[in-house]
N, C-alpha and C. Protein backbone atom coordinates (compact mmCIF):
# COMPACT_ATOMS: atom_id res chain seq x y z
N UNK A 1 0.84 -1.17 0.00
CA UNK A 1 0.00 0.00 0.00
C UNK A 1 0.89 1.24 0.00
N UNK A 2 0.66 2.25 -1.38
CA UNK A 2 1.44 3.46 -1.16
C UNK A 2 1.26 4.45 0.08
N UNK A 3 2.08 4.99 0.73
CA UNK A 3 1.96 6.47 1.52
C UNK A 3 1.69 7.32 0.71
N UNK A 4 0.50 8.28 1.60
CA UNK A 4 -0.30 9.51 1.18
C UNK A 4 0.99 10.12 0.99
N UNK A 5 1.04 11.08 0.12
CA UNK A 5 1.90 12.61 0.55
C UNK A 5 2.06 12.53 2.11
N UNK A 6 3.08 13.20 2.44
CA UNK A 6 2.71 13.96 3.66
C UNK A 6 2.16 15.81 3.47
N UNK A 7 1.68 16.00 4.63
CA UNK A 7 0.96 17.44 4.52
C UNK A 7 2.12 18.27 4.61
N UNK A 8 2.04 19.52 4.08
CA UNK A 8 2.85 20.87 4.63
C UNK A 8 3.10 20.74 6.03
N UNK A 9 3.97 21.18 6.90
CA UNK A 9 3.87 21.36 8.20
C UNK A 9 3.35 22.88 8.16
N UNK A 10 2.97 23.50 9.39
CA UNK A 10 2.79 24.86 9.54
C UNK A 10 3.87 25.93 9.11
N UNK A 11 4.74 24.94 9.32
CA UNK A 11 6.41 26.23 9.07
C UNK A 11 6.41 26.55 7.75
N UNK A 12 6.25 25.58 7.22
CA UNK A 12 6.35 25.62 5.41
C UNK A 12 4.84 26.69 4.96
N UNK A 13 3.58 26.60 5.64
CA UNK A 13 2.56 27.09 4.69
C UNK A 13 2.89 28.81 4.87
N UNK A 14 2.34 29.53 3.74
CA UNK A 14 2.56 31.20 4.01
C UNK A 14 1.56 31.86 5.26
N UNK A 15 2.46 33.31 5.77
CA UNK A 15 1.16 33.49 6.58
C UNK A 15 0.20 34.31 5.81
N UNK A 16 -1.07 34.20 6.45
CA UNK A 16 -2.08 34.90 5.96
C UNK A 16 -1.97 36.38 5.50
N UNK A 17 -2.63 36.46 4.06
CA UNK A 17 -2.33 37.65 3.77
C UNK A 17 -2.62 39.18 4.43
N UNK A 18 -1.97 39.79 4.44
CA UNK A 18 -2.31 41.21 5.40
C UNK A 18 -1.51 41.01 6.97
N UNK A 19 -1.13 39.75 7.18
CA UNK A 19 -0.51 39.89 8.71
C UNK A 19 0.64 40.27 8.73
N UNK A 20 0.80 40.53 9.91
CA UNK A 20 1.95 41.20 10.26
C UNK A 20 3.54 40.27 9.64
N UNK A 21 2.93 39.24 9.66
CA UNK A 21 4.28 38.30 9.58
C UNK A 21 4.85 38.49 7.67
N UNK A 22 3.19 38.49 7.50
CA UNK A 22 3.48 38.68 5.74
C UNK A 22 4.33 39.66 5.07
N UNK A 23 3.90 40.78 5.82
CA UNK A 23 4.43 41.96 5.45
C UNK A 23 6.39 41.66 6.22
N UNK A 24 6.54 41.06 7.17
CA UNK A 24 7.62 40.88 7.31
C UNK A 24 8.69 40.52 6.46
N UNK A 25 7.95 39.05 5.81
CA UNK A 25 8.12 38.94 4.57
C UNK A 25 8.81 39.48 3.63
N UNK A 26 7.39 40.56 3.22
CA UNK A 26 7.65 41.12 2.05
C UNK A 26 9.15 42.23 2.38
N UNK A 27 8.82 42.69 3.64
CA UNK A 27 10.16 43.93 3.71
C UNK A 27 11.50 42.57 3.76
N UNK A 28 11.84 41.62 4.00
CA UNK A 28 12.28 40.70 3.88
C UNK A 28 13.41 40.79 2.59
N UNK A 29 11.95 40.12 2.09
CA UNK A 29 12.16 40.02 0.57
C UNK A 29 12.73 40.84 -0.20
N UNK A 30 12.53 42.03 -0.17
CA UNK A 30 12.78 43.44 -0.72
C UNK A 30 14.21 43.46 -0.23
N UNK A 31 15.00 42.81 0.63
CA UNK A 31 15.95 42.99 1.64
C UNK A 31 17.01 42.68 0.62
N UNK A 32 16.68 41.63 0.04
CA UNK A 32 17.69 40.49 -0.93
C UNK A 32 18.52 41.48 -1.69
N UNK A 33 19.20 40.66 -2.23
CA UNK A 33 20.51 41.43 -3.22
C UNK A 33 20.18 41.37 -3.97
N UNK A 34 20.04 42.90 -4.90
CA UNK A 34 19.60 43.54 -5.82
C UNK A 34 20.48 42.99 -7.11
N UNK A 35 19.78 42.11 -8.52
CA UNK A 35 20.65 41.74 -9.66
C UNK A 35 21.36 43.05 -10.00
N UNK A 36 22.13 42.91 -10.88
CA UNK A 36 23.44 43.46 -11.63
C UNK A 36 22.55 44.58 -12.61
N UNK A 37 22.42 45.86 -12.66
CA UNK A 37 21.76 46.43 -13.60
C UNK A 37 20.43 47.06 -12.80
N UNK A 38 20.11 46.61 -11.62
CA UNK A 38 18.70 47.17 -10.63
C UNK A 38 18.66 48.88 -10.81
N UNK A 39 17.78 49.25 -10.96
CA UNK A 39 17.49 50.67 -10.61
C UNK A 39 17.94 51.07 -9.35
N UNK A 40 17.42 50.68 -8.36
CA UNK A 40 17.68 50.65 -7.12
C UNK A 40 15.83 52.00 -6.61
N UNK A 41 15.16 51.94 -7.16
CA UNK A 41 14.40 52.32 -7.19
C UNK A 41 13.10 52.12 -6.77
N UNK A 42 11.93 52.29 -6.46
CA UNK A 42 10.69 51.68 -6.14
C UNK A 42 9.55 51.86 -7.24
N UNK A 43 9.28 51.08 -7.79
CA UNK A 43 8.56 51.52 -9.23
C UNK A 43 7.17 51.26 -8.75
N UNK A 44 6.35 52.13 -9.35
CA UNK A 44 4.79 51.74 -8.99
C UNK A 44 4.30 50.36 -9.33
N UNK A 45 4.86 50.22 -10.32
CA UNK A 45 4.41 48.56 -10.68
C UNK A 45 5.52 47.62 -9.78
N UNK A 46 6.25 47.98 -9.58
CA UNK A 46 7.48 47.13 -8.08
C UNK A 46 6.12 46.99 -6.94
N UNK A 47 5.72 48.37 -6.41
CA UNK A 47 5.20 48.57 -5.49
C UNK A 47 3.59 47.65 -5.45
N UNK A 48 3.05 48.11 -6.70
CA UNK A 48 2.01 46.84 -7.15
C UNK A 48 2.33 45.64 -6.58
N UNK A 49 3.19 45.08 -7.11
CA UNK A 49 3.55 43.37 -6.98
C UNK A 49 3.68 42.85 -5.77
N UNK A 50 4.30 43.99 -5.19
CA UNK A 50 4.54 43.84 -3.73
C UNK A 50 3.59 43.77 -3.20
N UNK A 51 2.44 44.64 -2.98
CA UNK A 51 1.06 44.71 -2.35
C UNK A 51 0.22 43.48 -2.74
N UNK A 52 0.63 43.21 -3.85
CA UNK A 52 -0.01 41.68 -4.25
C UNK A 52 0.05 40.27 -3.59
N UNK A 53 1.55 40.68 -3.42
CA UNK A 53 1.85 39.36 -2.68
C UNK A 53 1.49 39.46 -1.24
N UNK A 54 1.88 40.50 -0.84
CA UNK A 54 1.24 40.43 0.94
C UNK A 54 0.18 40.34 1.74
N UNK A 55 -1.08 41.05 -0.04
CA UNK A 55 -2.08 41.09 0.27
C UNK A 55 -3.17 39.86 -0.46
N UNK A 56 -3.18 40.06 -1.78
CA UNK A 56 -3.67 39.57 -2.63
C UNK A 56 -4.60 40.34 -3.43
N UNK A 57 -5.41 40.31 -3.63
CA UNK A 57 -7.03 40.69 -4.60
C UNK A 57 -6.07 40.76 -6.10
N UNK A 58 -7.46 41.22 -6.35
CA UNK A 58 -7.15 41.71 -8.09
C UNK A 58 -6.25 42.36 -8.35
N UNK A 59 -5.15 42.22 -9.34
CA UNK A 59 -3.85 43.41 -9.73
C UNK A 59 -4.82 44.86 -10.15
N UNK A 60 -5.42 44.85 -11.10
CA UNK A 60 -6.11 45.98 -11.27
C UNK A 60 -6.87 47.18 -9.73
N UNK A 61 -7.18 46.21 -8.84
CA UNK A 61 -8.30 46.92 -7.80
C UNK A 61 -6.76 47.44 -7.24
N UNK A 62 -5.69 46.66 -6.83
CA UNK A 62 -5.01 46.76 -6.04
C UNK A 62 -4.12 47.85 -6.48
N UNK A 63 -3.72 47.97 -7.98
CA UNK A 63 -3.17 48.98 -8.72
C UNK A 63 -4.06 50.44 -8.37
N UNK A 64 -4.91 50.44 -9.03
CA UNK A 64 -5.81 51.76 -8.52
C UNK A 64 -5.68 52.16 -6.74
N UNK A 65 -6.07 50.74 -6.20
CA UNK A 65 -5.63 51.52 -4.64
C UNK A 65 -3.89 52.29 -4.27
N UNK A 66 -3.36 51.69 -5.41
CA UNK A 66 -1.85 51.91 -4.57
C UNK A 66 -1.84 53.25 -5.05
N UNK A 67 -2.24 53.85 -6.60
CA UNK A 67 -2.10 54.82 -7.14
C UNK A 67 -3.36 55.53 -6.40
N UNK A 68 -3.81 55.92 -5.80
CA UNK A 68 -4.84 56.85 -5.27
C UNK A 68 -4.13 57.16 -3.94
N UNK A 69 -3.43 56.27 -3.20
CA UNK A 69 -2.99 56.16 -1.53
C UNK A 69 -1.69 57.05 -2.23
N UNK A 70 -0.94 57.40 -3.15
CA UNK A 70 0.25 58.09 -3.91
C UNK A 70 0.16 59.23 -3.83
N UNK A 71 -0.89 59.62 -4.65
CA UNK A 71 -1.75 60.38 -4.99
C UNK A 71 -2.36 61.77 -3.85
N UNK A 72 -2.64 61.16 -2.81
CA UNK A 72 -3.05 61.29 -1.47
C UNK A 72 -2.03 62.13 -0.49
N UNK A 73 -0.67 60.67 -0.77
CA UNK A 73 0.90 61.64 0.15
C UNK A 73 1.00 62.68 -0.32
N UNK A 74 0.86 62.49 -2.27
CA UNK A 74 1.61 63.59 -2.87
C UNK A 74 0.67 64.79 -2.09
N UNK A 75 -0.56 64.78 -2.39
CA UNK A 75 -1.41 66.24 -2.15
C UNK A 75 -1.15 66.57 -0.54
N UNK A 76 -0.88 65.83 0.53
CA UNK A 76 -0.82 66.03 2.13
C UNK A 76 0.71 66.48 1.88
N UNK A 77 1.81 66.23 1.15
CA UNK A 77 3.30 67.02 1.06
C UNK A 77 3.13 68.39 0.45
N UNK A 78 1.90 68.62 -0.66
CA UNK A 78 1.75 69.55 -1.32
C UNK A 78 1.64 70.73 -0.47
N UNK A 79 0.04 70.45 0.46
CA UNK A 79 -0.14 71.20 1.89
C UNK A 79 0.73 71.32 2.89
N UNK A 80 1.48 70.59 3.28
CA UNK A 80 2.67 70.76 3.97
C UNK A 80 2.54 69.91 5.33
N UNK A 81 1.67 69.19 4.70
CA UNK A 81 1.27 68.09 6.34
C UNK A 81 2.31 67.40 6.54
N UNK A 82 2.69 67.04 7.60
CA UNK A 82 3.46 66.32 8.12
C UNK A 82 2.53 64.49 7.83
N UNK A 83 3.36 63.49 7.89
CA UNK A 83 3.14 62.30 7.66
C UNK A 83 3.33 61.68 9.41
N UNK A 84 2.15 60.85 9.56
CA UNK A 84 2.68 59.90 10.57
C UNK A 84 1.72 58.36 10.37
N UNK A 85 2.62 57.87 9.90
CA UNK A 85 2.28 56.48 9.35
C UNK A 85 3.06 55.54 9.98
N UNK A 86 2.66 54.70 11.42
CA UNK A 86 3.23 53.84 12.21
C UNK A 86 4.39 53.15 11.18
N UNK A 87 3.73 52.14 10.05
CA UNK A 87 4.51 51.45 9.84
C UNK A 87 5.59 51.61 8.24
N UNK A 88 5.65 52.89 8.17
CA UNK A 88 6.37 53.90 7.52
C UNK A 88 7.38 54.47 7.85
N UNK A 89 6.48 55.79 8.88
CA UNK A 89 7.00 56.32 9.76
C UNK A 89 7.10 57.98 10.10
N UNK A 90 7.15 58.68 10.48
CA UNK A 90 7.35 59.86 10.58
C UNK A 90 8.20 60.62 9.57
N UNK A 91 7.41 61.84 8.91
CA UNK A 91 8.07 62.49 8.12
C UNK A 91 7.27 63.69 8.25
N UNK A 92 8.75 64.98 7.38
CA UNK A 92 7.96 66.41 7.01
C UNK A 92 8.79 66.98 6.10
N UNK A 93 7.84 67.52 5.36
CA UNK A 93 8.98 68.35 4.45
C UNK A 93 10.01 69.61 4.89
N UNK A 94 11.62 69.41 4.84
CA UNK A 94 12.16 70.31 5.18
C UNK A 94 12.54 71.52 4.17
N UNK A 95 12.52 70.85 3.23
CA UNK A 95 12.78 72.23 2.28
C UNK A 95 11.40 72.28 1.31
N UNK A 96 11.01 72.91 0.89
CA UNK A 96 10.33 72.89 -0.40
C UNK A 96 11.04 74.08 -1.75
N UNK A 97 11.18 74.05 -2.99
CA UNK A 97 11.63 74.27 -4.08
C UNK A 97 10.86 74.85 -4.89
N UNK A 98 10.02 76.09 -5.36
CA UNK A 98 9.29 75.91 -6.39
C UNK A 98 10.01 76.23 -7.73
N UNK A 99 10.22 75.51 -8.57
CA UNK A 99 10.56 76.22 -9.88
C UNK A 99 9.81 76.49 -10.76
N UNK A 100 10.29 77.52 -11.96
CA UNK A 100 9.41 78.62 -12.72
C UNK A 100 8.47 77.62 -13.62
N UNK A 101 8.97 76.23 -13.74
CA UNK A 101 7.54 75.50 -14.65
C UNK A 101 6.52 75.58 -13.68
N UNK A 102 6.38 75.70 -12.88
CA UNK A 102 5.28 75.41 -12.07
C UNK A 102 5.33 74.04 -11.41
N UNK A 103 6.78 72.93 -11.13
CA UNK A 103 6.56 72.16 -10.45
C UNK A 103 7.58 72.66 -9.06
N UNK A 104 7.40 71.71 -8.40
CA UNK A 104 8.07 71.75 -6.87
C UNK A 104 9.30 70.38 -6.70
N UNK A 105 9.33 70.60 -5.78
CA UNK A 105 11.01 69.34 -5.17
C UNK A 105 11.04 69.68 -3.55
N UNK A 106 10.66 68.69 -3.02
CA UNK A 106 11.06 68.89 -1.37
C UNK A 106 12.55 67.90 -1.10
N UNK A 107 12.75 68.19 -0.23
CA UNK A 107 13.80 67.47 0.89
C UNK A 107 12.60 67.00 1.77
N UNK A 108 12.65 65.90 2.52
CA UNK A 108 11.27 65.30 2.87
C UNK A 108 12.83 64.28 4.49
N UNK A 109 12.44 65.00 5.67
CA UNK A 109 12.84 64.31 6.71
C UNK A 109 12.09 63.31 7.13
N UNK A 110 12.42 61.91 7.38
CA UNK A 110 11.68 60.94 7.72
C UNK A 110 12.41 60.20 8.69
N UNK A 111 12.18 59.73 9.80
CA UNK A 111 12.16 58.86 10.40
C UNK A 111 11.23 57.62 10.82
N UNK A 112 12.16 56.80 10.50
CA UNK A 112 11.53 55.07 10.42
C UNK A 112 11.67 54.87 11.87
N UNK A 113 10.84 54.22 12.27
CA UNK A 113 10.89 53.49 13.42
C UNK A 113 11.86 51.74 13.72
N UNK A 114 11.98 51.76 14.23
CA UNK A 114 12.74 50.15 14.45
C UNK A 114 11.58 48.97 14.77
N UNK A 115 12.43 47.90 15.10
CA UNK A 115 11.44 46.70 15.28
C UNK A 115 9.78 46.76 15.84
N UNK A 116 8.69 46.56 15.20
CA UNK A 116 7.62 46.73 15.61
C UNK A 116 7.80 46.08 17.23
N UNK A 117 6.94 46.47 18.34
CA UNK A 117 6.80 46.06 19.64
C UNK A 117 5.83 45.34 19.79
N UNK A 118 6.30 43.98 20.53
CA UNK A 118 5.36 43.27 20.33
C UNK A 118 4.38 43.43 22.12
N UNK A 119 3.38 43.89 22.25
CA UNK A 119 3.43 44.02 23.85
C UNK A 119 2.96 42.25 24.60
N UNK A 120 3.48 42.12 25.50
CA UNK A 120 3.53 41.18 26.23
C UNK A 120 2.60 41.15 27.38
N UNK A 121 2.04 40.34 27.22
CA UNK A 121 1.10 39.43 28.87
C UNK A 121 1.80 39.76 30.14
N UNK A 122 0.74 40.87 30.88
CA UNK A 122 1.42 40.85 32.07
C UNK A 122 0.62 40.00 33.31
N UNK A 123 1.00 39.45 33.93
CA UNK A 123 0.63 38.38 34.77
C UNK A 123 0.53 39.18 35.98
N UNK A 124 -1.00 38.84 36.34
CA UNK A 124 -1.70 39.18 37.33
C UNK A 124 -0.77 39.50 38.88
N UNK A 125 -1.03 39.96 39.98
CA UNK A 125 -0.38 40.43 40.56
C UNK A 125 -0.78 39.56 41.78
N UNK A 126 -2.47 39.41 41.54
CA UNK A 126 -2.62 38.71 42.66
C UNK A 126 -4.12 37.68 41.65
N UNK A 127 -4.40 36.87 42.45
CA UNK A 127 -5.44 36.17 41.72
C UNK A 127 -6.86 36.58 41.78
N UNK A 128 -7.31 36.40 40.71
CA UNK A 128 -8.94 36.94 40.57
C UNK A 128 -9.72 35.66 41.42
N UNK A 129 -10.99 36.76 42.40
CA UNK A 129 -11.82 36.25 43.34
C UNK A 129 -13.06 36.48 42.61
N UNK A 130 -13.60 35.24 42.99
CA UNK A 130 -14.95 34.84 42.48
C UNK A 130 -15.95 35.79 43.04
């Protein structure tokens, strides 16, 4: 009598898309050594693929969301809002530039945050009474 397959173990299957671990992942991934010839750049369609994989849905829905959420920074840098996006991170524009075409150029200060915190179980002090 042949043996079934064996199953995936848990270690091997991906985590669920959108979790925290996924996205670990993906910044992970992104981590790797760049081939011979890379831009070194973040291309909207880079940025697409990426959101794809961490997340999933449709390339199209997911394209339109990434380009509207772009779209969005650009106009909140335009106004001069400051950014605070946990898992980004803090930013503001320090210089702004206007030149005579009518476009702009900032210097844009950002600080990233380090390892997300994971908070921990704190154990009771004394025991709960009925």
């Amino acid at each position: 009598m042949a043996k079934s397959p064996a199953k995936p173990s848990d270690a091997t299957k991906p985590p669920p898309a959108g979790s925290a671990a996924a996205v670990d992942q993906s910044v992970e991934a992104g981590n790797e050594a760049k081939p011979e010839g890379a831009s070194g750049q973040l291309r909207v369609k880079d940025l697409v693929d990426l959101v794809l994989k961490s997340v999933g849905g449709k390339p199209k829905d997911v394209r339109e969301i990434v380009l509207a959420t772009l779209v969005e920074l650009g106009a909140a840098l335009d106004r001069g809002d400051g950014l605070n996006l946990p898992d980004f991170g803090k930013g503001r524009v320090a210089r702004r530039n206007e030149e005579a075409d009518g476009s702009s150029s900032f210097v844009i200060k950002l600080k990233r945050g380090g390892v997300p915190k994971v908070k921990e179980e704190k154990e009771a002090l004394a025991e709960a009474r009925e």
